[in-house]
N, C-alpha and C. Protein backbone atom coordinates (compact mmCIF):
# COMPACT_ATOMS: atom_id res chain seq x y z
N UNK A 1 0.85 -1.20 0.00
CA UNK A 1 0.00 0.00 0.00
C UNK A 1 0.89 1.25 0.00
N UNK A 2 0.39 2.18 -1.07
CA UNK A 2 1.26 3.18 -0.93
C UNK A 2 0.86 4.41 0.40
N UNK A 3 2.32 5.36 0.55
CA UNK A 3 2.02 5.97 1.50
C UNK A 3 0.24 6.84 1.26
N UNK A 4 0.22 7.57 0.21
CA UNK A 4 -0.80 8.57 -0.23
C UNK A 4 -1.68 7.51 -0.10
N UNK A 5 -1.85 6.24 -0.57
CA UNK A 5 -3.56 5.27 -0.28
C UNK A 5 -3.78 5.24 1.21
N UNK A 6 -2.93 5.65 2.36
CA UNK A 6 -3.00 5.45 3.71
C UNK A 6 -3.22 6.71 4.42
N UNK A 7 -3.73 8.13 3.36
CA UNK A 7 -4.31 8.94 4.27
C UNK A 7 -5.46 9.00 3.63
N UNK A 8 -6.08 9.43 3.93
CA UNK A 8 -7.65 10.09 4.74
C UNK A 8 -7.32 11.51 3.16
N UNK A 9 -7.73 11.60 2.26
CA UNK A 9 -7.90 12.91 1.80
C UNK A 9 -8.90 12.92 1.43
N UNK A 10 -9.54 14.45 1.42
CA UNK A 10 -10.49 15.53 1.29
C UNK A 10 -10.50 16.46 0.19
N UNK A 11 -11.47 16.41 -0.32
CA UNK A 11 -11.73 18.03 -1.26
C UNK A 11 -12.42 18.07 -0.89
N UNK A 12 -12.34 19.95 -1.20
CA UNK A 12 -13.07 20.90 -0.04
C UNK A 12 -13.63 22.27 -1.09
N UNK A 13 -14.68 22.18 -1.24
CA UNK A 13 -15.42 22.96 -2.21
C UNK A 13 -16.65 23.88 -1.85
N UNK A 14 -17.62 24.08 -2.86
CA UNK A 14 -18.03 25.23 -2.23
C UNK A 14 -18.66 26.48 -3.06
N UNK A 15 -19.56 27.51 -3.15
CA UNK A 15 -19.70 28.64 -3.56
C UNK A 15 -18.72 29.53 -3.36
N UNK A 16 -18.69 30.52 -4.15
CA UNK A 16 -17.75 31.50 -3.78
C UNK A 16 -18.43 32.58 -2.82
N UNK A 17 -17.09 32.78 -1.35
CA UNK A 17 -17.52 33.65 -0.35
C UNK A 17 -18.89 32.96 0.19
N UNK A 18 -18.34 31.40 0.35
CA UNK A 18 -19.23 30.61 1.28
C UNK A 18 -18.53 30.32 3.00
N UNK A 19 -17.27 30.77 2.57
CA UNK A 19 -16.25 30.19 3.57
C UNK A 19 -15.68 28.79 3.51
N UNK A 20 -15.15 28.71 2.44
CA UNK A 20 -14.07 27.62 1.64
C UNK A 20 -12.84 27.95 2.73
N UNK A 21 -12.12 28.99 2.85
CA UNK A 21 -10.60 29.12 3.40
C UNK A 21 -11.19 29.79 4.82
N UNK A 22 -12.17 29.89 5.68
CA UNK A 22 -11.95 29.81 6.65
C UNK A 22 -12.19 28.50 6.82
N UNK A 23 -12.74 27.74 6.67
CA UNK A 23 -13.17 26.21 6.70
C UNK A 23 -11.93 25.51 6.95
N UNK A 24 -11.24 25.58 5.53
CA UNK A 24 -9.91 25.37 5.33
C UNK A 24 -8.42 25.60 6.20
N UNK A 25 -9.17 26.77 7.15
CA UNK A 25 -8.20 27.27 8.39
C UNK A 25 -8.48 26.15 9.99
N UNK A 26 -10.02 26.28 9.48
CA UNK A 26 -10.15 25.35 10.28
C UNK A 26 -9.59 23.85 10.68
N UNK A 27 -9.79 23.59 9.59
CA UNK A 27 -8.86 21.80 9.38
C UNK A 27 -7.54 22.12 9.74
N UNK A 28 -6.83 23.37 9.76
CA UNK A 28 -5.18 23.53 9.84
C UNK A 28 -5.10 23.49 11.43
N UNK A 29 -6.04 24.11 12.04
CA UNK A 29 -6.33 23.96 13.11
C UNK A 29 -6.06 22.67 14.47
N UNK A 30 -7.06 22.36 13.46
CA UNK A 30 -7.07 20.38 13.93
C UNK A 30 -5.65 19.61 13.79
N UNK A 31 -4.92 20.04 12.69
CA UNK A 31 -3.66 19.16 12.48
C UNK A 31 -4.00 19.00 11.15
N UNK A 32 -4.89 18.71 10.50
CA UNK A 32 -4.95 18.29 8.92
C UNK A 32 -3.68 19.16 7.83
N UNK A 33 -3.36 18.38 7.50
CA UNK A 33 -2.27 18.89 5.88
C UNK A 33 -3.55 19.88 5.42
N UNK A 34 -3.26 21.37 5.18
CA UNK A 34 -4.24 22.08 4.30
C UNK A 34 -3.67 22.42 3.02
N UNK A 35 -4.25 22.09 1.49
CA UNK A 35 -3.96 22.94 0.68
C UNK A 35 -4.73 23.68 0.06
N UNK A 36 -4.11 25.06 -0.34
CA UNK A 36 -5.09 25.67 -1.22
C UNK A 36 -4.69 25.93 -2.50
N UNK A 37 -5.96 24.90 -3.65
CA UNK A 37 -5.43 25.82 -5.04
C UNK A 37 -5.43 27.11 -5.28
N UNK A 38 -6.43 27.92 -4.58
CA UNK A 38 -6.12 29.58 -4.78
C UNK A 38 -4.97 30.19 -4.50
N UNK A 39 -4.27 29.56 -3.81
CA UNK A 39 -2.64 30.09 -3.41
C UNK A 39 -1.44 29.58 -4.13
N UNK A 40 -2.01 28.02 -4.60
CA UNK A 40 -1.04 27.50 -6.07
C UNK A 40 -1.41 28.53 -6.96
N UNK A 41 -2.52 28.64 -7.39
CA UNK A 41 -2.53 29.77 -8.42
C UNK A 41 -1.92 30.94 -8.21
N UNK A 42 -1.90 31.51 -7.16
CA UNK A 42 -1.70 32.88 -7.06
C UNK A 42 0.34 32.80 -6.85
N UNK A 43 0.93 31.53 -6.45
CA UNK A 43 2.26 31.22 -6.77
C UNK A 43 2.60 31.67 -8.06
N UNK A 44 1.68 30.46 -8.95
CA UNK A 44 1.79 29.98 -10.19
C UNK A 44 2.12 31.67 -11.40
N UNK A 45 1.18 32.44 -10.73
CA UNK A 45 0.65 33.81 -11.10
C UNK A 45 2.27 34.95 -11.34
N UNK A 46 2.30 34.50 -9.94
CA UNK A 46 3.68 35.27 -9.22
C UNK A 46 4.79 35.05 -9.93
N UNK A 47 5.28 33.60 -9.90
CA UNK A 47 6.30 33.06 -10.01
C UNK A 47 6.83 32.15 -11.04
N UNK A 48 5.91 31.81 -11.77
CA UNK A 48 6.36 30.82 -13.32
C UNK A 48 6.06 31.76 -14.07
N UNK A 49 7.53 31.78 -14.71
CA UNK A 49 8.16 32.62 -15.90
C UNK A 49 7.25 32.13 -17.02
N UNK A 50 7.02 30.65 -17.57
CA UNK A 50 5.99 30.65 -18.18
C UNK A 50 4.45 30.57 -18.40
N UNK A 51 4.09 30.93 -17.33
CA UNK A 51 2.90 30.80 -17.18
C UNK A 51 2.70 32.91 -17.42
N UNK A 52 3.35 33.34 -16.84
CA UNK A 52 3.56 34.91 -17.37
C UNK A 52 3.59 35.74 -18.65
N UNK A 53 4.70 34.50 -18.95
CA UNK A 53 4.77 34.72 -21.09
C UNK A 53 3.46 34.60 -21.68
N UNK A 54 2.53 33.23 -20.90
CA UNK A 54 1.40 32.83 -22.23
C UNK A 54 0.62 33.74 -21.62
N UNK A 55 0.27 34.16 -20.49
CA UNK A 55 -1.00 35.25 -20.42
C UNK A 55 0.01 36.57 -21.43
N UNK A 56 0.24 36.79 -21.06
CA UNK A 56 1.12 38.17 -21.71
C UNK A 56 0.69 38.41 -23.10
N UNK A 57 1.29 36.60 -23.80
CA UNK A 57 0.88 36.48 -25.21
C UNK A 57 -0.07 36.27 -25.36
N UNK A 58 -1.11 35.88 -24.91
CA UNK A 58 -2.44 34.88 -25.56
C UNK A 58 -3.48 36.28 -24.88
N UNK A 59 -3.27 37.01 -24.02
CA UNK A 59 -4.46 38.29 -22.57
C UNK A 59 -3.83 39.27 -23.24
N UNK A 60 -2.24 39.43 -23.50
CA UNK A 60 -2.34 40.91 -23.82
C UNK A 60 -1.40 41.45 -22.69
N UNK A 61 -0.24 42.40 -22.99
CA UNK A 61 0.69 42.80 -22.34
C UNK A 61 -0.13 43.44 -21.59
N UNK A 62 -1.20 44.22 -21.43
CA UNK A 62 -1.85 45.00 -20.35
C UNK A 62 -2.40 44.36 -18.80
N UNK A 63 -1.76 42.84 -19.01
CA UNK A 63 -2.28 42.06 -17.76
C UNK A 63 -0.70 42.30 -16.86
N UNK A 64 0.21 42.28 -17.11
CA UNK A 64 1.50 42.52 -16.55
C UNK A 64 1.89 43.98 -16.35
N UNK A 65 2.62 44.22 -15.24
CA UNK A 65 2.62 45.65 -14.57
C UNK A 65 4.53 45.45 -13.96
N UNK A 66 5.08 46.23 -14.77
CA UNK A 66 6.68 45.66 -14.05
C UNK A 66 6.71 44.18 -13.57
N UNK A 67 6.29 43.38 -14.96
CA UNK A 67 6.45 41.99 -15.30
C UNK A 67 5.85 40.97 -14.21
N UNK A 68 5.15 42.04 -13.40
CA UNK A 68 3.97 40.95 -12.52
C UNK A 68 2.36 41.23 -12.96
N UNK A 69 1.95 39.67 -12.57
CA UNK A 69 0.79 39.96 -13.29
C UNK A 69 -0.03 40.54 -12.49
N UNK A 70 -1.03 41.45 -13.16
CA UNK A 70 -2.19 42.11 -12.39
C UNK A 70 -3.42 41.15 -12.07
N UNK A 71 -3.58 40.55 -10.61
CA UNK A 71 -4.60 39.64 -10.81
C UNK A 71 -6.20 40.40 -10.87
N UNK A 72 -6.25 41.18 -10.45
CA UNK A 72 -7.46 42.04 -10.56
C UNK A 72 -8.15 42.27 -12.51
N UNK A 73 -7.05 42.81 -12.74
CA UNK A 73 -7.07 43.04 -14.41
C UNK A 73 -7.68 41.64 -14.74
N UNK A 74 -6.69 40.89 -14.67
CA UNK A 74 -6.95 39.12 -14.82
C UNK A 74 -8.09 38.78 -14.62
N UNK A 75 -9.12 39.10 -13.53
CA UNK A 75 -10.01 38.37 -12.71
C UNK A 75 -11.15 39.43 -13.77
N UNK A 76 -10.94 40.38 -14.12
CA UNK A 76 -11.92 41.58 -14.63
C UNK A 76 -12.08 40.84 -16.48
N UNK A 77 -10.81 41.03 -16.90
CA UNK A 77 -11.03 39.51 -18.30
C UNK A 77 -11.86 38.52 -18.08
N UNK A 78 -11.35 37.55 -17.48
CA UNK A 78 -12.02 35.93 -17.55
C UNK A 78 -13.30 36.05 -17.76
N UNK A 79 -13.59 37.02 -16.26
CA UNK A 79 -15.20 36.93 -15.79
C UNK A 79 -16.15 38.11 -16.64
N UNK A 80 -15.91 38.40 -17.99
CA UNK A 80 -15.85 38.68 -18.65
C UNK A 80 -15.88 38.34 -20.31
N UNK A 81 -15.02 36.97 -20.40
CA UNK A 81 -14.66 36.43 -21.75
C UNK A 81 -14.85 35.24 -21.31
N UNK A 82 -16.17 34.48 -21.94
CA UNK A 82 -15.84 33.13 -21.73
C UNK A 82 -14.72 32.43 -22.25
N UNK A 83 -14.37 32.66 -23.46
CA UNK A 83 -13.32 32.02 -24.09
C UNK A 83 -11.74 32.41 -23.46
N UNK A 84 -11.56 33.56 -22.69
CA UNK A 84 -10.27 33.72 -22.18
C UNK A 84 -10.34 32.80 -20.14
N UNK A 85 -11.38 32.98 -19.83
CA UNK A 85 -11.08 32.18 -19.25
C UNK A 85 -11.29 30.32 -19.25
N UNK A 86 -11.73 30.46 -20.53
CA UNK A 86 -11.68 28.97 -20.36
C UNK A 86 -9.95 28.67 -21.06
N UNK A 87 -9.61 29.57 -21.54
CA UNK A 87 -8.33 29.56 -22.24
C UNK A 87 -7.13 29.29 -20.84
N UNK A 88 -7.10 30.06 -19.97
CA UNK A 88 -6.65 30.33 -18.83
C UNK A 88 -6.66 28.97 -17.61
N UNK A 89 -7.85 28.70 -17.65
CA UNK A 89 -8.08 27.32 -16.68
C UNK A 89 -7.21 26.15 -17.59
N UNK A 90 -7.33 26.22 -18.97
CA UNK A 90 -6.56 25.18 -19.67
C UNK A 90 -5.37 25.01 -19.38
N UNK A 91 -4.39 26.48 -18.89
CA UNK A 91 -3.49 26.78 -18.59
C UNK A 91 -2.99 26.13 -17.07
N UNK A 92 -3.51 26.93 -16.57
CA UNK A 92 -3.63 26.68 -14.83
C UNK A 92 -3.80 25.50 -14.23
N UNK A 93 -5.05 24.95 -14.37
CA UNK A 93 -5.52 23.89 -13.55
C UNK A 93 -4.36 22.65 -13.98
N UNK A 94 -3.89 22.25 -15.20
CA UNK A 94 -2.97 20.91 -15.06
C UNK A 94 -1.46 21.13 -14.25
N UNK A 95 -1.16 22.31 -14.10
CA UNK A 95 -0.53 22.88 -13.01
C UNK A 95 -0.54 22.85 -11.63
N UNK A 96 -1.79 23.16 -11.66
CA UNK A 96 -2.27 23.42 -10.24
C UNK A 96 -2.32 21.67 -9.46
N UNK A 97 -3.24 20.97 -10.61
CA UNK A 97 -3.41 19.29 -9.77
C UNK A 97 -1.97 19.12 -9.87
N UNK A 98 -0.78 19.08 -10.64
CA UNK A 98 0.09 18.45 -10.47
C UNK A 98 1.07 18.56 -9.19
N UNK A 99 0.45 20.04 -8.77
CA UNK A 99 1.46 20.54 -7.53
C UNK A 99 0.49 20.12 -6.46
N UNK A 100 -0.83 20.42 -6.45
CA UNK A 100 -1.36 20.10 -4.96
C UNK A 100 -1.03 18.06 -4.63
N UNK A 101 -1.23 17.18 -5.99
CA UNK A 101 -0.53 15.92 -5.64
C UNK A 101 0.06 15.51 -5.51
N UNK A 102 1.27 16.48 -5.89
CA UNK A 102 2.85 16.32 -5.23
C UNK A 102 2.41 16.83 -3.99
N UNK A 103 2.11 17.87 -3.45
CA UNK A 103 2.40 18.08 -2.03
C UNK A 103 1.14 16.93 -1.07
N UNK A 104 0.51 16.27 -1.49
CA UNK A 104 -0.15 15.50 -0.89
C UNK A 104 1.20 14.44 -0.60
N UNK A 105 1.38 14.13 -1.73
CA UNK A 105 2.47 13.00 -1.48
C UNK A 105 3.34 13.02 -0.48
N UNK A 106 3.55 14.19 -0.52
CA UNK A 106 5.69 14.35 0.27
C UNK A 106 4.97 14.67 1.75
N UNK A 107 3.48 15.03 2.09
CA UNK A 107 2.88 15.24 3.53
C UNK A 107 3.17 14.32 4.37
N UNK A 108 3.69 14.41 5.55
CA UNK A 108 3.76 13.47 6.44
C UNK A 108 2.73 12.84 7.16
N UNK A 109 1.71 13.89 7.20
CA UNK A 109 0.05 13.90 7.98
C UNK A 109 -0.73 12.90 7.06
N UNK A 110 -1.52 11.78 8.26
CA UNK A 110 -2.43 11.11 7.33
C UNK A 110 -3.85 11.46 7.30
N UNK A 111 -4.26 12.79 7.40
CA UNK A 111 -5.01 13.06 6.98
C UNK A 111 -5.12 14.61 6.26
N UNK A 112 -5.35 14.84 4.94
CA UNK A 112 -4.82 15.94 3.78
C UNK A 112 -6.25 16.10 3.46
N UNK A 113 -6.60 18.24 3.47
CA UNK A 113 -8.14 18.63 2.56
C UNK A 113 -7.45 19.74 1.72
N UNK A 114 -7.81 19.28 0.67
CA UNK A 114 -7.42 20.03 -0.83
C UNK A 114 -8.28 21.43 -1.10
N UNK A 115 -8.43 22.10 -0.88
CA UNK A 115 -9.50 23.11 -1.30
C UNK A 115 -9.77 23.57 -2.84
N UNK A 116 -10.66 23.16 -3.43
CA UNK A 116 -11.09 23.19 -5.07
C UNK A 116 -11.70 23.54 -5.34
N UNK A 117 -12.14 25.48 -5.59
CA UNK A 117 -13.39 25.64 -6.02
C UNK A 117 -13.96 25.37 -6.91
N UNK A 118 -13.25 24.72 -8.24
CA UNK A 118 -14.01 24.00 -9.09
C UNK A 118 -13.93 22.03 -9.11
N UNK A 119 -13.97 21.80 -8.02
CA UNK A 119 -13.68 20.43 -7.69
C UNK A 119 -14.69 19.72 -8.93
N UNK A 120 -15.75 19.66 -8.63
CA UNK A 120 -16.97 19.37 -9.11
C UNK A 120 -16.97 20.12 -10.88
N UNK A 121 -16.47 21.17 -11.15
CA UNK A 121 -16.67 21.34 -12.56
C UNK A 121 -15.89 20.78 -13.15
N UNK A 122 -14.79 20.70 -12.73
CA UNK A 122 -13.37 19.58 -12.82
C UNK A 122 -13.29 18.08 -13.34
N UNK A 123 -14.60 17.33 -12.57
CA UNK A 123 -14.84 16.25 -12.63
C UNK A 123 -13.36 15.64 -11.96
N UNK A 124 -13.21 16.19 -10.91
CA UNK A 124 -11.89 15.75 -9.73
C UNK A 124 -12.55 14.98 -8.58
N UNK A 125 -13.70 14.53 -8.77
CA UNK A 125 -14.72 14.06 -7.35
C UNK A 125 -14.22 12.69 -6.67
N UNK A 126 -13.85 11.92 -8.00
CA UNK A 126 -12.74 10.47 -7.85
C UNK A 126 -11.41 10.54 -7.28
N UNK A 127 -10.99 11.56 -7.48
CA UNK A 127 -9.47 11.32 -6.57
C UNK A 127 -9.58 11.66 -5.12
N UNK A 128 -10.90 12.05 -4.31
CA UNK A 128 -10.57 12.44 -3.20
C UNK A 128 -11.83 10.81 -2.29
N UNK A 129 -10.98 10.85 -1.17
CA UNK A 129 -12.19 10.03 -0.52
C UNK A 129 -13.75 10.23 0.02
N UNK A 130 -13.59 11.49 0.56
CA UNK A 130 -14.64 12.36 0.41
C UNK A 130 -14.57 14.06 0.15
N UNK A 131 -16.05 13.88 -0.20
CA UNK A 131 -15.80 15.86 -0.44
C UNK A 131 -16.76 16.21 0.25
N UNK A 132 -16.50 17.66 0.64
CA UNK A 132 -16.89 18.42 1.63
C UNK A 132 -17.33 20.02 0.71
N UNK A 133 -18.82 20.14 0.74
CA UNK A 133 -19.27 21.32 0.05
C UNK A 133 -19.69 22.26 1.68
N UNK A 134 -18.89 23.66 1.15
CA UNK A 134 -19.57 24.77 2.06
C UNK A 134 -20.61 25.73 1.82
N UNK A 135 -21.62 25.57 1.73
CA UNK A 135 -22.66 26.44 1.21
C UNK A 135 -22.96 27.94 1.97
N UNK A 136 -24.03 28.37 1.79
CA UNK A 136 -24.60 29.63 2.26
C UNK A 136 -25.53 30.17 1.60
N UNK A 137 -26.35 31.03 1.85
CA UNK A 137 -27.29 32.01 1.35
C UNK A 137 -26.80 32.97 0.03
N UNK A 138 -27.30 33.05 -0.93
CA UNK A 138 -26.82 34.10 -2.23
C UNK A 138 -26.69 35.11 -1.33
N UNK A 139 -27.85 36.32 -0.70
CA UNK A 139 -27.64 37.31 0.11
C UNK A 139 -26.38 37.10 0.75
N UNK A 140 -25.87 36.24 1.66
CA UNK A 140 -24.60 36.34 2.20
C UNK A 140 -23.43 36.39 1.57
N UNK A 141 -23.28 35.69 0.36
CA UNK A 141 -22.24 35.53 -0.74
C UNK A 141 -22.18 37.01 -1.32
N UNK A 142 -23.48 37.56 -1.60
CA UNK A 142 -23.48 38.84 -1.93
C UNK A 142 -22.82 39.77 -0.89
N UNK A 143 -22.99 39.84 -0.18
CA UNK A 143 -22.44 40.72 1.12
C UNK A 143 -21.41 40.56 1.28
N UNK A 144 -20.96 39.43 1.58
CA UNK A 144 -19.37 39.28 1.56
C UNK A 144 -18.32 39.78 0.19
N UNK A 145 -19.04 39.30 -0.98
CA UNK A 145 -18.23 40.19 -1.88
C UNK A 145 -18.15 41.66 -2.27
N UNK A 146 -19.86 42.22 -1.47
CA UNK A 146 -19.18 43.71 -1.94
C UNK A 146 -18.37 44.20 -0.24
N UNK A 147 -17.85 43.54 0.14
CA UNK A 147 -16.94 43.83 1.59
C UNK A 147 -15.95 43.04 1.36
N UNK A 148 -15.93 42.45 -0.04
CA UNK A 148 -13.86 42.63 -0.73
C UNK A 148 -14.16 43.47 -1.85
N UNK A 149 -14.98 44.55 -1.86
CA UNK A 149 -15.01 45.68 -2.95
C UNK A 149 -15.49 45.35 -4.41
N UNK A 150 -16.37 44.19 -4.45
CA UNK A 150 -16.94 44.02 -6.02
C UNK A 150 -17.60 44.32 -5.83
N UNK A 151 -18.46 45.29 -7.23
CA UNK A 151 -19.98 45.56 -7.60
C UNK A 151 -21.06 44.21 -7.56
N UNK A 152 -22.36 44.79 -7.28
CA UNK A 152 -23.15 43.58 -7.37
C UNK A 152 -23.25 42.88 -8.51
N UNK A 153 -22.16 43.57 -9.97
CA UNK A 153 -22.52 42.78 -11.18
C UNK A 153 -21.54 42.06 -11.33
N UNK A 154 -20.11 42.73 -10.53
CA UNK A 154 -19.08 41.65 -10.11
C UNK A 154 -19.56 40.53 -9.67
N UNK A 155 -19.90 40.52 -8.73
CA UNK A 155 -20.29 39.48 -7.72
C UNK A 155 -21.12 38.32 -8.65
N UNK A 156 -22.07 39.28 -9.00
CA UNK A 156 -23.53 37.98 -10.21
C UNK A 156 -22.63 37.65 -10.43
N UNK A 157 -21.66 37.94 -11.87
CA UNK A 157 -20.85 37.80 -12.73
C UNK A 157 -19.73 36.33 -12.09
N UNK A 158 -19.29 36.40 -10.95
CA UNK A 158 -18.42 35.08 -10.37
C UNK A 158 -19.14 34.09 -9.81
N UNK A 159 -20.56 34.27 -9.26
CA UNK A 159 -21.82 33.44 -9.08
C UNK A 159 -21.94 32.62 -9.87
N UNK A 160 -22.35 33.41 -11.22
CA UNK A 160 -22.58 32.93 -12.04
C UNK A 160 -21.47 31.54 -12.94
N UNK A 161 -20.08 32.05 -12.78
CA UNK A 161 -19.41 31.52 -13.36
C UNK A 161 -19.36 30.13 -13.32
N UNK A 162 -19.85 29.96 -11.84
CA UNK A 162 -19.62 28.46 -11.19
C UNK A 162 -20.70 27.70 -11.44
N UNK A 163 -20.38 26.24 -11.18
CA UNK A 163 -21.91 25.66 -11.15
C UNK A 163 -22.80 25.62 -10.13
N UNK A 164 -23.78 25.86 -10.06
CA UNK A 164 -24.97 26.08 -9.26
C UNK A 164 -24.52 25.62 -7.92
N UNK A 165 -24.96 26.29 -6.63
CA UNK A 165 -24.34 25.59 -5.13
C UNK A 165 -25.32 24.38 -4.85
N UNK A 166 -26.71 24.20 -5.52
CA UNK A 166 -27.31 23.48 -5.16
C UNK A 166 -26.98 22.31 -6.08
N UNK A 167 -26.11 22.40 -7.06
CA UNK A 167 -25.82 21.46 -7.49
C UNK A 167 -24.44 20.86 -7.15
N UNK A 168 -23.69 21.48 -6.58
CA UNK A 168 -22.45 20.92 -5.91
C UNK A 168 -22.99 20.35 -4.60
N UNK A 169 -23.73 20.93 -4.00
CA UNK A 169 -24.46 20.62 -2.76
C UNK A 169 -24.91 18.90 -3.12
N UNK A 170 -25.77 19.07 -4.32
CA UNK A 170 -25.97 17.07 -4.39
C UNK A 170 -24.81 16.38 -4.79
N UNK A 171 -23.84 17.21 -5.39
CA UNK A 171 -22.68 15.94 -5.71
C UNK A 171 -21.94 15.61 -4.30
N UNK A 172 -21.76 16.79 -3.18
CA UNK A 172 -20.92 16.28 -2.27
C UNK A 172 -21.15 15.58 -1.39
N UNK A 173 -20.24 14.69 -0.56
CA UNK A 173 -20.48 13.55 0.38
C UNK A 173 -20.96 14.20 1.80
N UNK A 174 -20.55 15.58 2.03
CA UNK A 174 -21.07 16.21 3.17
C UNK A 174 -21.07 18.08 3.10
N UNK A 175 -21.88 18.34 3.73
CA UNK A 175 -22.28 19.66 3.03
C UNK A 175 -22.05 20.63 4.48
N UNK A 176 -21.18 21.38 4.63
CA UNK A 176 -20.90 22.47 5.76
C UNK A 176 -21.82 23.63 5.58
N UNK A 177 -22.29 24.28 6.54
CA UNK A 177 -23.47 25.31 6.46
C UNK A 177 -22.40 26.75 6.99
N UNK A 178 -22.12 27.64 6.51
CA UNK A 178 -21.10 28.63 6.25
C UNK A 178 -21.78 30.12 6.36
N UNK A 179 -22.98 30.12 6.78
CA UNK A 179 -23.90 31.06 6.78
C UNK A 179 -24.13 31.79 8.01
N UNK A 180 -23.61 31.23 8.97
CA UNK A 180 -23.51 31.47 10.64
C UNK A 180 -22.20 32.41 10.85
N UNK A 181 -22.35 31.88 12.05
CA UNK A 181 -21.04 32.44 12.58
C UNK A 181 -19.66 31.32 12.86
N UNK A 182 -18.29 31.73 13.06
CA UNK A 182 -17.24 31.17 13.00
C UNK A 182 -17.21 29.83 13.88
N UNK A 183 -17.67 30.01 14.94
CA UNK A 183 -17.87 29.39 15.97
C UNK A 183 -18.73 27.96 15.53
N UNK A 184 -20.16 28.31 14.72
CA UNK A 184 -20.78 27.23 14.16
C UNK A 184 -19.74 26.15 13.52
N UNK A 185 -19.30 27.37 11.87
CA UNK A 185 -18.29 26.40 11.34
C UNK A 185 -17.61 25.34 11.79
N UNK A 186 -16.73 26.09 12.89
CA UNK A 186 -15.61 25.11 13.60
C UNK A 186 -16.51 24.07 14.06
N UNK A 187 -17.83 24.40 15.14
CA UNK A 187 -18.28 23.16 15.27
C UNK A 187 -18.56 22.40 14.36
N UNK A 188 -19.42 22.32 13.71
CA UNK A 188 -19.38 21.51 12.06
C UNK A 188 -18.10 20.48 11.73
N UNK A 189 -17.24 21.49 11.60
CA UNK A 189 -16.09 20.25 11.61
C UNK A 189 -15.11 19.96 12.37
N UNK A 190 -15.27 19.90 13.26
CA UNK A 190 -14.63 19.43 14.72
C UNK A 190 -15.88 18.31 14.08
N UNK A 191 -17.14 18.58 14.27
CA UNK A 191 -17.73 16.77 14.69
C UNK A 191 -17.69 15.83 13.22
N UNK A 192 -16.79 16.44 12.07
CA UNK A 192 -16.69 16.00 10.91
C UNK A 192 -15.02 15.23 11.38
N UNK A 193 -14.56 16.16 12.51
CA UNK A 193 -12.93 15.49 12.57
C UNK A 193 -13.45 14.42 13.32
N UNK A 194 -13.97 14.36 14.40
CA UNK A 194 -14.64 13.64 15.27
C UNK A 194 -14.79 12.36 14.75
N UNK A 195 -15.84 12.54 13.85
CA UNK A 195 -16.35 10.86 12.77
C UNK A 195 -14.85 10.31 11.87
N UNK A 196 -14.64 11.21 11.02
CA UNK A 196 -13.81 10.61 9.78
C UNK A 196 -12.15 10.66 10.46
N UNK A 197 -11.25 10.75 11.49
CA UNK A 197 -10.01 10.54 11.90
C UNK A 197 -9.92 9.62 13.09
């Protein structure tokens, strides 16, 4: 049996501004290995020379600012162009799985939660043992994003992008309620560490 068949891993999914990465703080909490693809990406963003060149070439020198990329600019495209961001995820995501399953691997902890906001559009639902959806209220998702400064057409606009919460909600094996307060959360999964470690 290999080491990686002998932990316990998790994907950890979700609406956007459901509370995916406090969730995610939570498990770090407990001891769990946490990763986040939003922070591989935002590496990936930073720091691969080629991943810089093809937005540059394929988005347009106006996404780079003293040869770093502007993720805002970036995030204002995609959600925007279907075809540039589906161009972009083509890019990213075989990146992104290849690094979050290397770092699953080399983890010493036997129990690892991946955080994937497109777990489920992905069709990534098979590599994890179970998945864990964080839901919430549209009104709350709304609120929370115009208090990281998007317009409400921003906000539709990244809603929209994803697939439906009520439909990630039936694909996942257990569904966290993210609509409360912090305190709820943690309980939630404290009695999720409780059962599954």
């Amino acid at each position: 049996m290999s080491i990686q068949s002998q932990k316990l891993l998790v994907g950890l999914t979700g609406g956007i501004a459901c509370g995916k990465s406090t969730a995610l703080n939570v498990f770090g909490e407990l001891g769990w290995e946490t990763i986040s693809s939003d922070a591989i990406v935002a590496d990936l963003l930073d720091k691969n020379e080629g991943v810089k060149h093809s937005i540059k070439t394929n988005l347009g020198p106006s996404l780079l600012v003293n040869d770093e990329v502007d993720k805002k600019k970036v995030a204002e495209v995609i959600f925007n162009n279907s075809e540039a961001k589906t161009w972009l995820e083509n890019l990213l995501h075989p990146l992104v799985r290849e690094t979050w399953q290397r770092l699953v691997a080399i983890s010493d902890k036997e129990h690892v939660v991946v955080e994937i906001p497109l777990l489920f559009e992905k069709n990534l639902k098979d590599l994890f043992q179970i998945t864990v959806c964080v839901q919430c209220k549209k009104t709350i998702q709304l609120q929370r994003l115009h208090d990281r400064g998007l317009t409400k057409a921003q906000s539709n606009a990244r809603i929209e992008s994803q697939m439906s919460l009520n439909e990630k909600i039936r694909l996942a094996d257990i569904v966290l309620l993210g609509d409360h307060s912090l305190l709820f959360l943690k309980q939630q999964i404290e009695h999720f560490h409780a059962n599954y470690t």
